[in-house]
PDB file of N, CA and C in Angstrom:
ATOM      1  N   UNK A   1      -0.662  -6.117 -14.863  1.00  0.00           N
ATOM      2  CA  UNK A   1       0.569  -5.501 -14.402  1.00  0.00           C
ATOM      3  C   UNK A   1       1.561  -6.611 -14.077  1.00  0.00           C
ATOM      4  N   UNK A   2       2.830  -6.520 -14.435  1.00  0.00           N
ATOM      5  CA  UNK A   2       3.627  -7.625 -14.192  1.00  0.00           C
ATOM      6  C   UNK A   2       4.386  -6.925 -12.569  1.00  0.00           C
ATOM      7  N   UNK A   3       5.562  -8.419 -12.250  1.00  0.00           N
ATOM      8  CA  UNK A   3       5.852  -8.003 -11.069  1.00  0.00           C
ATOM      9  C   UNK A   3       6.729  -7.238 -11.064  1.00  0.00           C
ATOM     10  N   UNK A   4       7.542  -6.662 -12.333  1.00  0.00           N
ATOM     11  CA  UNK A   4       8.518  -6.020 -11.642  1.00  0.00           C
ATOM     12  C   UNK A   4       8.001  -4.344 -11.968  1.00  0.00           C
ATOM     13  N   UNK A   5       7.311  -4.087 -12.531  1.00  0.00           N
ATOM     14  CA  UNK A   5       6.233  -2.892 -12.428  1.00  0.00           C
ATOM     15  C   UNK A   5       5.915  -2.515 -11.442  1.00  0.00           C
ATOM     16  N   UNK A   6       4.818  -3.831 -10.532  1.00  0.00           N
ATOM     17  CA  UNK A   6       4.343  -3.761  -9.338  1.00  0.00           C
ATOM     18  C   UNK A   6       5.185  -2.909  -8.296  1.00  0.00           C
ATOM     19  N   UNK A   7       6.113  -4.095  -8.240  1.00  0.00           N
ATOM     20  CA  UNK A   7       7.250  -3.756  -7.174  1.00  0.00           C
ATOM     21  C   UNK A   7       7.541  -2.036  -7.547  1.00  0.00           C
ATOM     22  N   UNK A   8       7.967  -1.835  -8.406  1.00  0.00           N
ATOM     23  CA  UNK A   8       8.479  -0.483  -8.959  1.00  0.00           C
ATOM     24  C   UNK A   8       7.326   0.744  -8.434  1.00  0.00           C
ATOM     25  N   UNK A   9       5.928   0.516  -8.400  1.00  0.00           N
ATOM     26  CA  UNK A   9       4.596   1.094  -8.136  1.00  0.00           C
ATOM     27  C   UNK A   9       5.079   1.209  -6.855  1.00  0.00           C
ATOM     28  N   UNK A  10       4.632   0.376  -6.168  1.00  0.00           N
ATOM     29  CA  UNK A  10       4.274   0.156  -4.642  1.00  0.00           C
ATOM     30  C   UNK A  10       6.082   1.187  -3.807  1.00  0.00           C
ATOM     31  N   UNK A  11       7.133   0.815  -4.468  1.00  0.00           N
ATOM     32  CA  UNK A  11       8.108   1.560  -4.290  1.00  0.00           C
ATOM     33  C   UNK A  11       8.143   3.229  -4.060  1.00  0.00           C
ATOM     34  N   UNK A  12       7.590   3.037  -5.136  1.00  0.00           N
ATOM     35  CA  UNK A  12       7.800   4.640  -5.551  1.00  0.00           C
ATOM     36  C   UNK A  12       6.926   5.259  -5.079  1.00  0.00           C
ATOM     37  N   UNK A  13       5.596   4.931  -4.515  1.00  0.00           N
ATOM     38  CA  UNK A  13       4.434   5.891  -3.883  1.00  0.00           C
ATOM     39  C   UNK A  13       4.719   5.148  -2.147  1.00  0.00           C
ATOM     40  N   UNK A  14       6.011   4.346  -2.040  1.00  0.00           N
ATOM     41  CA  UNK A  14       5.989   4.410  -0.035  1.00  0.00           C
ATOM     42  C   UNK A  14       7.509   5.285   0.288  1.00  0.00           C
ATOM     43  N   UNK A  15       8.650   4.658  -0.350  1.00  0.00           N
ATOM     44  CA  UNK A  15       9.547   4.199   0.137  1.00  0.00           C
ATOM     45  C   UNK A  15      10.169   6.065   0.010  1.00  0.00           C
ATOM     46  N   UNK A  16      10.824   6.419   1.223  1.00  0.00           N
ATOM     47  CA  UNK A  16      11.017   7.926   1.418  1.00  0.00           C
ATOM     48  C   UNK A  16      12.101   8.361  -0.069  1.00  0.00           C
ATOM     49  N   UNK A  17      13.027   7.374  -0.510  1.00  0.00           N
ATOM     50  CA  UNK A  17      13.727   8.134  -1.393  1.00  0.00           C
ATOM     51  C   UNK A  17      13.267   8.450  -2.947  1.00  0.00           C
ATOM     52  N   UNK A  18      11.662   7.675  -3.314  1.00  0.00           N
ATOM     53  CA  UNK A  18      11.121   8.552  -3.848  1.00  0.00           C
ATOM     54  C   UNK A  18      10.394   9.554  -3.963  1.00  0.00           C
ATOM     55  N   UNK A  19       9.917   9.688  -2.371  1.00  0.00           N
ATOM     56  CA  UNK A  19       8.578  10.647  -2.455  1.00  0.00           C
ATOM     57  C   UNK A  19       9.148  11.867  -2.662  1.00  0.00           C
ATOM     58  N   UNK A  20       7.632  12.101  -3.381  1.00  0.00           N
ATOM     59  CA  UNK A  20       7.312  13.834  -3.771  1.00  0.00           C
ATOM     60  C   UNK A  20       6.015  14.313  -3.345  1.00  0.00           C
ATOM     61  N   UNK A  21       5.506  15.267  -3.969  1.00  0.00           N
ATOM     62  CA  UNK A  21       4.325  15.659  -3.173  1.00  0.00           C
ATOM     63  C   UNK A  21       3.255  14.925  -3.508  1.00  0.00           C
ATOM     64  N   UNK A  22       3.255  14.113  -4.503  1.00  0.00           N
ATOM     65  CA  UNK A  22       1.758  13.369  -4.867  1.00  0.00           C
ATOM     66  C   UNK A  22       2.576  11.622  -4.715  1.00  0.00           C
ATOM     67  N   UNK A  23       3.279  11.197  -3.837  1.00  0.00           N
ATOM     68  CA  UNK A  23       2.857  10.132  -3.409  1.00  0.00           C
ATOM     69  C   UNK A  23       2.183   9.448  -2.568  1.00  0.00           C
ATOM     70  N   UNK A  24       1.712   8.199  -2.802  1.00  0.00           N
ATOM     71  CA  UNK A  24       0.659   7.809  -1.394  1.00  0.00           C
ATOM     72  C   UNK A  24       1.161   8.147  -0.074  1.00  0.00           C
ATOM     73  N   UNK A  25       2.020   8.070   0.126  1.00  0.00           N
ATOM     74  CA  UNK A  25       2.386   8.221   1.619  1.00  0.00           C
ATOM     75  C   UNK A  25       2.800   9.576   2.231  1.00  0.00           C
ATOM     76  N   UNK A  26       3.203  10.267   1.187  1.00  0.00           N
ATOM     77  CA  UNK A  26       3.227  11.877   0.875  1.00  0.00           C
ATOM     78  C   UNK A  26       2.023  12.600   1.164  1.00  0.00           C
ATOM     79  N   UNK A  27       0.733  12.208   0.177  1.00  0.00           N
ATOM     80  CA  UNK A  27      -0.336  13.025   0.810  1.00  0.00           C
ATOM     81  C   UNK A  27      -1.138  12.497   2.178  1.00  0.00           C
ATOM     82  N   UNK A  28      -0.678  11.486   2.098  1.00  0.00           N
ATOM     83  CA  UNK A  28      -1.330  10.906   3.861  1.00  0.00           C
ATOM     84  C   UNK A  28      -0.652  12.079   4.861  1.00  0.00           C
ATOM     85  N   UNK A  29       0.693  11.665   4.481  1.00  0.00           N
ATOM     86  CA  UNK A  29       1.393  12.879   5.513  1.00  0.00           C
ATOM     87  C   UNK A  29       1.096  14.065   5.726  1.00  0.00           C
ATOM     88  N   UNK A  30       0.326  14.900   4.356  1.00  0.00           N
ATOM     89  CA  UNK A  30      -0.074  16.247   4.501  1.00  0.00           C
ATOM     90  C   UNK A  30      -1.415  16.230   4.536  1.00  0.00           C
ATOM     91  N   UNK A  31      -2.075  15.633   5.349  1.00  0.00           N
ATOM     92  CA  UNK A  31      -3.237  15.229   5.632  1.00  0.00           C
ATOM     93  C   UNK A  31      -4.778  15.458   3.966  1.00  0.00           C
ATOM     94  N   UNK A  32      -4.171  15.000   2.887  1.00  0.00           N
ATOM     95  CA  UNK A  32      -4.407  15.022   1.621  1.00  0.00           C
ATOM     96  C   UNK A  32      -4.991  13.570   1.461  1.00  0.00           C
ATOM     97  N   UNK A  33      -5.803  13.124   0.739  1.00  0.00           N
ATOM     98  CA  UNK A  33      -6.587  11.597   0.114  1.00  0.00           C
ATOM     99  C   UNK A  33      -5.371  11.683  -0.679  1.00  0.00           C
ATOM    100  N   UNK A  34      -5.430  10.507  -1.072  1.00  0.00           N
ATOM    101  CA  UNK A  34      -4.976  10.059  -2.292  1.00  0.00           C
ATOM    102  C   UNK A  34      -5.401  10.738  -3.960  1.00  0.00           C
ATOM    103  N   UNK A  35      -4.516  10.638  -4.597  1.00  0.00           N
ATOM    104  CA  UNK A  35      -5.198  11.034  -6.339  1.00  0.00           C
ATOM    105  C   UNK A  35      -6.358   9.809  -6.664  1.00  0.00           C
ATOM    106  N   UNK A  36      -7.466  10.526  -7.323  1.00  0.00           N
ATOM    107  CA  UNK A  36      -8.167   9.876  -7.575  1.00  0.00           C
ATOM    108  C   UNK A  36      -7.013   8.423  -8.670  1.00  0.00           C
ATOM    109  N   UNK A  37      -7.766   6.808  -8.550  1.00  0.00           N
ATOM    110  CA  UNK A  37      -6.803   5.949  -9.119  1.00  0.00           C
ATOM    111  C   UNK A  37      -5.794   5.814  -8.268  1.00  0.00           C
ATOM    112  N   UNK A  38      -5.217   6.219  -7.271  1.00  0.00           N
ATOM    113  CA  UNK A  38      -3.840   6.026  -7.267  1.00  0.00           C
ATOM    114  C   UNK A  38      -3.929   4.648  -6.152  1.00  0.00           C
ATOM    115  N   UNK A  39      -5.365   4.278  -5.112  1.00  0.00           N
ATOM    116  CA  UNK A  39      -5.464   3.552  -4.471  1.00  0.00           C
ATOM    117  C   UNK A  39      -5.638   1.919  -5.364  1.00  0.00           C
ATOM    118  N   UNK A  40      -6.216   2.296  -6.238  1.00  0.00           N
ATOM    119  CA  UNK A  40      -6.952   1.267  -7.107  1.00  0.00           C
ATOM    120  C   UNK A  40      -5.618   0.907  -7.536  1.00  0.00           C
ATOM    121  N   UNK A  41      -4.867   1.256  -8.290  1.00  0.00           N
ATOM    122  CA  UNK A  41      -3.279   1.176  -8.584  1.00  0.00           C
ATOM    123  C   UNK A  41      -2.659   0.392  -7.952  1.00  0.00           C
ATOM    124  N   UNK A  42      -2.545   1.089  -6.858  1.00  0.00           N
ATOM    125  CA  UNK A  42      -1.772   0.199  -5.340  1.00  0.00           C
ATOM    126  C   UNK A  42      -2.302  -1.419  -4.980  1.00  0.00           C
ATOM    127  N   UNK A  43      -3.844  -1.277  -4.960  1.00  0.00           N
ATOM    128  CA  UNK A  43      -4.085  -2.719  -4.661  1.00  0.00           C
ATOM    129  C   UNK A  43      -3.979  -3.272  -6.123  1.00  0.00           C
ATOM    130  N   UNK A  44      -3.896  -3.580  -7.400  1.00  0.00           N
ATOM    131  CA  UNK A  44      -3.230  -4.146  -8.634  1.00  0.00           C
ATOM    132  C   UNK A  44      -2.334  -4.253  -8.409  1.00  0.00           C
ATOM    133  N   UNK A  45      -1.730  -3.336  -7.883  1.00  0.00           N
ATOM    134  CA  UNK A  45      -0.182  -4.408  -7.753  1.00  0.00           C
ATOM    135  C   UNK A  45       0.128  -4.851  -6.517  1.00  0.00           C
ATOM    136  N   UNK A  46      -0.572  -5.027  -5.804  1.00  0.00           N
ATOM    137  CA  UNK A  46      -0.479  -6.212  -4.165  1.00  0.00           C
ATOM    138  C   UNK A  46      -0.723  -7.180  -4.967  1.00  0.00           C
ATOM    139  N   UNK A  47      -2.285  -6.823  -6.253  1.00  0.00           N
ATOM    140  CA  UNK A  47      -2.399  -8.500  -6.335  1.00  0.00           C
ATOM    141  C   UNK A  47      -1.394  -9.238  -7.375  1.00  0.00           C
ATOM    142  N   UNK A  48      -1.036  -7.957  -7.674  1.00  0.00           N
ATOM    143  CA  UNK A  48       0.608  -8.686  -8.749  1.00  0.00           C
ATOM    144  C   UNK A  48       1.647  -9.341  -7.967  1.00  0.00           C
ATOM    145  N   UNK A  49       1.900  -8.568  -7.240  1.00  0.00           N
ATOM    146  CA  UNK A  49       2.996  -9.136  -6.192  1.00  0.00           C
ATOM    147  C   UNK A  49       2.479 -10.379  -5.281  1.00  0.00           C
ATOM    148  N   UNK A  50       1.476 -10.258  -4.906  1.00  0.00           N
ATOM    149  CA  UNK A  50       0.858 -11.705  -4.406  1.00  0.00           C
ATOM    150  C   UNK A  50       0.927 -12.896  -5.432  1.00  0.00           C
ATOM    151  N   UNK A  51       0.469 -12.534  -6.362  1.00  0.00           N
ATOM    152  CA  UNK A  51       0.528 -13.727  -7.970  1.00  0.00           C
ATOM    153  C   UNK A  51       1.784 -14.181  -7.813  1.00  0.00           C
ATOM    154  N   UNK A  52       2.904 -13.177  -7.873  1.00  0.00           N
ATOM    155  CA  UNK A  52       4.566 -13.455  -8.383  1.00  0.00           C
ATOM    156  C   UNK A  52       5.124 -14.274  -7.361  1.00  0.00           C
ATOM    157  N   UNK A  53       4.771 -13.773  -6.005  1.00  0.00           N
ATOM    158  CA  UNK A  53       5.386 -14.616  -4.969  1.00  0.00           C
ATOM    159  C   UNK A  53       5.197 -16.109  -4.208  1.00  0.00           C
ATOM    160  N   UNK A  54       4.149 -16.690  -4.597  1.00  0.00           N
ATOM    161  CA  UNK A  54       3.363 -17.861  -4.430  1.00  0.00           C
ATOM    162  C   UNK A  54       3.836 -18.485  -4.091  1.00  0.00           C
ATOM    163  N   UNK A  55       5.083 -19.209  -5.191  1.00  0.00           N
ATOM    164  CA  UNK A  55       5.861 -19.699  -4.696  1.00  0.00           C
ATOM    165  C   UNK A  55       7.637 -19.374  -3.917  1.00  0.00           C
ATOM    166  N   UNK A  56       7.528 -18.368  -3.497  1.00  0.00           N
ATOM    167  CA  UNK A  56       8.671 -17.210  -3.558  1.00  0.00           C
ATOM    168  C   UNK A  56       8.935 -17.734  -1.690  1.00  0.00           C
ATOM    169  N   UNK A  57      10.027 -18.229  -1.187  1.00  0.00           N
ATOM    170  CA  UNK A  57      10.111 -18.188   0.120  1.00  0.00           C
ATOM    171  C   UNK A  57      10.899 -17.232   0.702  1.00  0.00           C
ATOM    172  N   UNK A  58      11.333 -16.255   0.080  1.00  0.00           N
ATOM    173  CA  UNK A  58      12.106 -15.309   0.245  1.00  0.00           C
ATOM    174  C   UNK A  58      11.420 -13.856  -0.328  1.00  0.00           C
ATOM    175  N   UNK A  59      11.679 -12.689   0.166  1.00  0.00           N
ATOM    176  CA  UNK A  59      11.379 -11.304  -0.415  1.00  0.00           C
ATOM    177  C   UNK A  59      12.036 -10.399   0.151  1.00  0.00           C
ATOM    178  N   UNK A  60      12.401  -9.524  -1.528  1.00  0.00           N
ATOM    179  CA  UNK A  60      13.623  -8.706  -1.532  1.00  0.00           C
ATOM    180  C   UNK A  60      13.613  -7.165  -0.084  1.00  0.00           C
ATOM    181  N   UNK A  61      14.211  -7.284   0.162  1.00  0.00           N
ATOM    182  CA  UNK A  61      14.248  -6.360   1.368  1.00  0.00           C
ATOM    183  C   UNK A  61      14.101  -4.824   1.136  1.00  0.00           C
ATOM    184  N   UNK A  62      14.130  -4.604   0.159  1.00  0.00           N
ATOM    185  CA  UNK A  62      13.252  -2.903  -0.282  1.00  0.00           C
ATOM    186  C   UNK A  62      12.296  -3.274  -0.669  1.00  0.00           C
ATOM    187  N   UNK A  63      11.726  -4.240  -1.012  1.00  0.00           N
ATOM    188  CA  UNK A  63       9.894  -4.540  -1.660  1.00  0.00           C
ATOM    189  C   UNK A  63       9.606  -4.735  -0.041  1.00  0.00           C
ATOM    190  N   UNK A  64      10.081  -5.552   1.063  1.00  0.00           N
ATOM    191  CA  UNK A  64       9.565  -5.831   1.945  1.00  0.00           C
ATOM    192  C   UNK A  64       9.166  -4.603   2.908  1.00  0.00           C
ATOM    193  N   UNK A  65      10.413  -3.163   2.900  1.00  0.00           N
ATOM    194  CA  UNK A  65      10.063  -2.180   3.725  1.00  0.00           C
ATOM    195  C   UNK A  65       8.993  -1.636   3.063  1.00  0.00           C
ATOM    196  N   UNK A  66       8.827  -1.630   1.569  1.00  0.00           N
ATOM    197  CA  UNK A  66       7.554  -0.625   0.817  1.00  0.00           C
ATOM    198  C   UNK A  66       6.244  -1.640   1.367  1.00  0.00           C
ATOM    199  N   UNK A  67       6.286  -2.846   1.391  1.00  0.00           N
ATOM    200  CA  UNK A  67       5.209  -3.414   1.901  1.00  0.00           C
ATOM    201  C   UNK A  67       4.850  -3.235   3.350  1.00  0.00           C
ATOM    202  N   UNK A  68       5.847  -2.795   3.799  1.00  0.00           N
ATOM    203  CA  UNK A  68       5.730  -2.622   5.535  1.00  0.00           C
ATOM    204  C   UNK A  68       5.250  -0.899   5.572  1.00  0.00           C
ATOM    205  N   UNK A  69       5.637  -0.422   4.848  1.00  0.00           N
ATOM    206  CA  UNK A  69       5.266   1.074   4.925  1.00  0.00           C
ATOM    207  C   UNK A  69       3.709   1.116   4.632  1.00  0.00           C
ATOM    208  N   UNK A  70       3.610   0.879   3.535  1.00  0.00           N
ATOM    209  CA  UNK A  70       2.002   0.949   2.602  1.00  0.00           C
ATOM    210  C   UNK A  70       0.876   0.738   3.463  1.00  0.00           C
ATOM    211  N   UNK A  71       1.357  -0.915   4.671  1.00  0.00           N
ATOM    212  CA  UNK A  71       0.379  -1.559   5.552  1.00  0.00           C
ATOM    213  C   UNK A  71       0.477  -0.314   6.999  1.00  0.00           C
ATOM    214  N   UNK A  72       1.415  -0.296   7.305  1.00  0.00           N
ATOM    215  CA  UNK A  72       1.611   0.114   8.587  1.00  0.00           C
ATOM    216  C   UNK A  72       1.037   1.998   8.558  1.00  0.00           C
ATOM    217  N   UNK A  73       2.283   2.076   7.741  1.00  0.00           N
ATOM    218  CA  UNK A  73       2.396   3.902   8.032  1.00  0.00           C
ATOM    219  C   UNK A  73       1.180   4.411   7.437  1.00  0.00           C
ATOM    220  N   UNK A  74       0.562   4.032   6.269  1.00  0.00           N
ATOM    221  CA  UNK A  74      -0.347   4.546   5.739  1.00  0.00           C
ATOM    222  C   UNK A  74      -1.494   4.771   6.977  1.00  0.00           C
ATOM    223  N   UNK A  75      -1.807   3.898   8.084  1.00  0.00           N
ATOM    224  CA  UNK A  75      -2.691   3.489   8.195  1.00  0.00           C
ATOM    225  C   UNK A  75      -2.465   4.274   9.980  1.00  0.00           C
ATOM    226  N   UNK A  76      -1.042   5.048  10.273  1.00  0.00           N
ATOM    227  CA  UNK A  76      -0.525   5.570  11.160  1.00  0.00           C
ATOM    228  C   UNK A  76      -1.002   7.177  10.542  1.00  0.00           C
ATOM    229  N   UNK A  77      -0.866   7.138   9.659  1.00  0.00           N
ATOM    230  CA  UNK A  77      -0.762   8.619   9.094  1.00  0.00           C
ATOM    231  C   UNK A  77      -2.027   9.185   9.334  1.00  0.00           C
ATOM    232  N   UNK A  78      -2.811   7.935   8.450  1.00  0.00           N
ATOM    233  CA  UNK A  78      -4.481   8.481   7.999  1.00  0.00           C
ATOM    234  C   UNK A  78      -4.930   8.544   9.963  1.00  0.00           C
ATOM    235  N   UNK A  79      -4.633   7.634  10.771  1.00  0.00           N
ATOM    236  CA  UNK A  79      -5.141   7.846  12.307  1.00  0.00           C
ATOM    237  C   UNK A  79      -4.802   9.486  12.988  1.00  0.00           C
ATOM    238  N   UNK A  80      -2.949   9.525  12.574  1.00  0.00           N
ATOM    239  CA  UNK A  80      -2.814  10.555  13.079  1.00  0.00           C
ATOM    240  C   UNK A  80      -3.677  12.158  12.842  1.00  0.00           C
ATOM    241  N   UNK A  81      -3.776  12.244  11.532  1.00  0.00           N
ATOM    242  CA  UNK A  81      -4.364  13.512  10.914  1.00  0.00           C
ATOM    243  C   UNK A  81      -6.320  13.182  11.060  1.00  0.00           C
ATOM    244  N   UNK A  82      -6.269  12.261  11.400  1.00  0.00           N
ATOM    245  CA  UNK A  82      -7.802  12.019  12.022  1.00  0.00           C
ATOM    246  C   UNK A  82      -8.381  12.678  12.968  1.00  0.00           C
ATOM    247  N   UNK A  83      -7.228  12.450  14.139  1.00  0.00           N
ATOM    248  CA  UNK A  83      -7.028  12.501  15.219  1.00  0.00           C
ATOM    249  C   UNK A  83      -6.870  14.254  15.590  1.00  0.00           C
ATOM    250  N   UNK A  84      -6.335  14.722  13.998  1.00  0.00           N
ATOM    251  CA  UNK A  84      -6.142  16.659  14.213  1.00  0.00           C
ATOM    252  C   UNK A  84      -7.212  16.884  13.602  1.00  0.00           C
ATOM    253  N   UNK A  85      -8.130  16.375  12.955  1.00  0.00           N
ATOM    254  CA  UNK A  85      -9.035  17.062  12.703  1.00  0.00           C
ATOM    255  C   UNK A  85      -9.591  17.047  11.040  1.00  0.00           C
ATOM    256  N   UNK A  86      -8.755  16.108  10.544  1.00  0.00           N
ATOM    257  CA  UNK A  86      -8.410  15.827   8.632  1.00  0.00           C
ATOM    258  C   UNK A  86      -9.819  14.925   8.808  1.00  0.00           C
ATOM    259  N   UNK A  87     -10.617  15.735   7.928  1.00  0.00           N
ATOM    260  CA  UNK A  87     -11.926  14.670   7.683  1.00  0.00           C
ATOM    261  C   UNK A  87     -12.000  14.057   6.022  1.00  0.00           C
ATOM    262  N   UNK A  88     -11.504  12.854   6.010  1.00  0.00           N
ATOM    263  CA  UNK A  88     -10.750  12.139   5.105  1.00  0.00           C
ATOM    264  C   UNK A  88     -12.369  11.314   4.264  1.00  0.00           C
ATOM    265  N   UNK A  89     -11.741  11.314   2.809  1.00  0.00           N
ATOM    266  CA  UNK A  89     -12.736  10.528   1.803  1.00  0.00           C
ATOM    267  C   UNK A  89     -13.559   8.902   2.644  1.00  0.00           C
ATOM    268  N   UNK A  90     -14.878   9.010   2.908  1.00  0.00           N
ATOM    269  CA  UNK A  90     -15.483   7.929   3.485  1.00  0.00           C
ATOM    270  C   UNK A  90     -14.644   6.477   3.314  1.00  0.00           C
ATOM    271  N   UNK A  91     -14.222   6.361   2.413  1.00  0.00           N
ATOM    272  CA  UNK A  91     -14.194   5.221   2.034  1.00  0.00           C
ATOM    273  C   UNK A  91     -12.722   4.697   2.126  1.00  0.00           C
ATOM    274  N   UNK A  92     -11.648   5.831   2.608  1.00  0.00           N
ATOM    275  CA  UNK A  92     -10.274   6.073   2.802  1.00  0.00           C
ATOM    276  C   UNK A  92      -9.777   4.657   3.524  1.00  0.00           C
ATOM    277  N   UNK A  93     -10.448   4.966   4.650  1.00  0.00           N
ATOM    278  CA  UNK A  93     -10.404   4.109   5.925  1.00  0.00           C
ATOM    279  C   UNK A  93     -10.932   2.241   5.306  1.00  0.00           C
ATOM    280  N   UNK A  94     -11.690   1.880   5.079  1.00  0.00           N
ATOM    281  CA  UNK A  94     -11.714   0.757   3.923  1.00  0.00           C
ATOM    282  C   UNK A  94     -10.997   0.332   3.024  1.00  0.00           C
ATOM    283  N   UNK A  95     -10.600   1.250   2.530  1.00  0.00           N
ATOM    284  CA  UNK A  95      -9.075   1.151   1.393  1.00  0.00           C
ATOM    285  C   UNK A  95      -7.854   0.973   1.964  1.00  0.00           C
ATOM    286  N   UNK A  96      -7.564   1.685   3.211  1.00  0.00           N
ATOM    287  CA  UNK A  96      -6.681   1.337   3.946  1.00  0.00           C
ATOM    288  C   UNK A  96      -6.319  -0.195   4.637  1.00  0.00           C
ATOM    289  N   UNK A  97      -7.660  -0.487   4.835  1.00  0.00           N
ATOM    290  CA  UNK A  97      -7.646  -1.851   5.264  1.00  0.00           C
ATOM    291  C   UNK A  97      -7.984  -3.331   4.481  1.00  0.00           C
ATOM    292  N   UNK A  98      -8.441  -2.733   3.385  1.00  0.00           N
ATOM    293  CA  UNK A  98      -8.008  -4.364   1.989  1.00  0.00           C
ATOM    294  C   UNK A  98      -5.648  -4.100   1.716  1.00  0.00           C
ATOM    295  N   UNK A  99      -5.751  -2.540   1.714  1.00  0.00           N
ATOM    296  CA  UNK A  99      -4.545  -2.515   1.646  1.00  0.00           C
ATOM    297  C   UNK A  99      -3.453  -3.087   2.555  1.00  0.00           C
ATOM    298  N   UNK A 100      -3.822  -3.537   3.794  1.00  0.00           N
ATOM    299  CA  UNK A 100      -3.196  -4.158   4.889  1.00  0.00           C
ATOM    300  C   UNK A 100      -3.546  -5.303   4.526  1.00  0.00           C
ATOM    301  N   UNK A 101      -4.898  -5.859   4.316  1.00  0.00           N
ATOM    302  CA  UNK A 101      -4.829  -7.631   4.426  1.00  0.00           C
ATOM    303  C   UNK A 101      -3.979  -7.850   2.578  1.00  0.00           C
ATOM    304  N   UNK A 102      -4.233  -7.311   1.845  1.00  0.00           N
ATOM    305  CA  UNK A 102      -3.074  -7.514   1.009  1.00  0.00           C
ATOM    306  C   UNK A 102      -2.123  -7.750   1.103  1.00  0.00           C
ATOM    307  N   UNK A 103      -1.532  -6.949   2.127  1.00  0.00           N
ATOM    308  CA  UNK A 103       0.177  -6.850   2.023  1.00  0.00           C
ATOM    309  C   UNK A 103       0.448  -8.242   3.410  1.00  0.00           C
ATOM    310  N   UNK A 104      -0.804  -8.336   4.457  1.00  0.00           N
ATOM    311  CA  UNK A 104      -0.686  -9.371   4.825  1.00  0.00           C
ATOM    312  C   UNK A 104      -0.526 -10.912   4.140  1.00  0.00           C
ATOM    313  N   UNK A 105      -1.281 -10.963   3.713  1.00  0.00           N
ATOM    314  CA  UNK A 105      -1.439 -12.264   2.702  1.00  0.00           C
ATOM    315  C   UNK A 105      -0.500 -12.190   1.938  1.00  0.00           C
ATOM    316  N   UNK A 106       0.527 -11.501   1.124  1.00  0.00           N
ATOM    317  CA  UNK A 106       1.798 -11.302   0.872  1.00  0.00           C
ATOM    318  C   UNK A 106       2.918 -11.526   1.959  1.00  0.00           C
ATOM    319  N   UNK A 107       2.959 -11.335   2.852  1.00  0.00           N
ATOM    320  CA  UNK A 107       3.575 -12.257   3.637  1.00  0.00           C
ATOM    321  C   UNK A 107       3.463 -13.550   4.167  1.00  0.00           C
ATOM    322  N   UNK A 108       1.933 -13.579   4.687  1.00  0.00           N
ATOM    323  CA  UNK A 108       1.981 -14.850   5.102  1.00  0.00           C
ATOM    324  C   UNK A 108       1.470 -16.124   4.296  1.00  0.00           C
ATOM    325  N   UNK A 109       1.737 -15.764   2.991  1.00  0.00           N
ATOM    326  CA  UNK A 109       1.687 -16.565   1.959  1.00  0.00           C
ATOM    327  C   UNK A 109       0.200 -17.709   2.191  1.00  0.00           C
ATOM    328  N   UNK A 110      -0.713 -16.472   2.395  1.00  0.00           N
ATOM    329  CA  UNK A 110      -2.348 -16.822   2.489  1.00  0.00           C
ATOM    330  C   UNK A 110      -2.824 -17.205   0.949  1.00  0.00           C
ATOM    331  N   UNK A 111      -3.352 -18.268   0.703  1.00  0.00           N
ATOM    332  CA  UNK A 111      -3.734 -18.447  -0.646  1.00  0.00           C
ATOM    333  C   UNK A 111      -5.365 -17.548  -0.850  1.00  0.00           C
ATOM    334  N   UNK A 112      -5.524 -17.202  -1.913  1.00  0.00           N
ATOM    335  CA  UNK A 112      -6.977 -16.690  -2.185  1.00  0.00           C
ATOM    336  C   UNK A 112      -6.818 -15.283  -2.682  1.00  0.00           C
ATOM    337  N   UNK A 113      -7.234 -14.685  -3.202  1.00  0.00           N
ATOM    338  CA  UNK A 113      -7.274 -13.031  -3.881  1.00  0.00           C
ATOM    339  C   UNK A 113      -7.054 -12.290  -2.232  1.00  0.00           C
ATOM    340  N   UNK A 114      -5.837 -11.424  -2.285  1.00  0.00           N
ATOM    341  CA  UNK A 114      -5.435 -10.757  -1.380  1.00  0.00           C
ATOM    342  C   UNK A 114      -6.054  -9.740  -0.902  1.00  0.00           C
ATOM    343  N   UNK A 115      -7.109  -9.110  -1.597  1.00  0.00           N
ATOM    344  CA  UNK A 115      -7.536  -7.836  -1.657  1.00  0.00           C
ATOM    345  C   UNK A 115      -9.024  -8.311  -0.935  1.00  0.00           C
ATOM    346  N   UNK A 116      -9.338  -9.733  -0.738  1.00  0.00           N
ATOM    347  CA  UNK A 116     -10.774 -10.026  -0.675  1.00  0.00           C
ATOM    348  C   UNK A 116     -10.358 -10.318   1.290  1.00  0.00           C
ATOM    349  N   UNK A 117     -11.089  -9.427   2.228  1.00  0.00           N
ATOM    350  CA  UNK A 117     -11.340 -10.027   3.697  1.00  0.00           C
ATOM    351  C   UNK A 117     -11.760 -11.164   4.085  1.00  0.00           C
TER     352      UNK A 117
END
């Protein structure tokens, strides 16, 4: 996957002016898993966007809120609907969290495969 794909991915399944009902952050909200693939997706292109930015000391400020959404809200959402009673795919909660140290290591310009703890 190249980066400007990536970026375009990770966009379009956080950032509110695309969602619809089957984006990542869409079915978190309606206390829904993800489409089967659509997680696996998401971390391919962290590790695209990690590749592209390496040497990058700067990042564009709508890739940066979709990266802030993906890490944060995803991970607000899946707690909240936990918390009502949404008994979510085992492995949700794990996915959620390579998906945070991804988008970490995308910021803090951590060398090593992003997706690996």
């Amino acid at each position: 996957m190249d980066f400007k794909t990536a970026c375009q991915l990770i966009a379009e399944q956080t950032l509110p002016k695309y969602e619809t009902h089957d984006t990542f952050l869409a079915r978190l909200r309606q206390g829904q898993p993800p489409v089967p693939g659509q997680v696996t997706s998401l971390l391919l292109a962290l590790q695209a966007v990690y590749d592209a930015l390496q040497s990058a000391s700067t990042l564009d400020r709508e890739l940066a809120q979709a990266l802030f959404l993906i890490a944060y809200e995803s991970r607000n959402l899946f707690e909240s609907a936990r918390a009502a009673g949404v008994a979510w795919p085992p492995l949700l909660d794990e996915d959620l969290t390579r998906i945070a140290i991804a988008t970490y290591k995308i910021f803090a310009h951590e060398p090593g495969e992003p997706t690996n703890s």
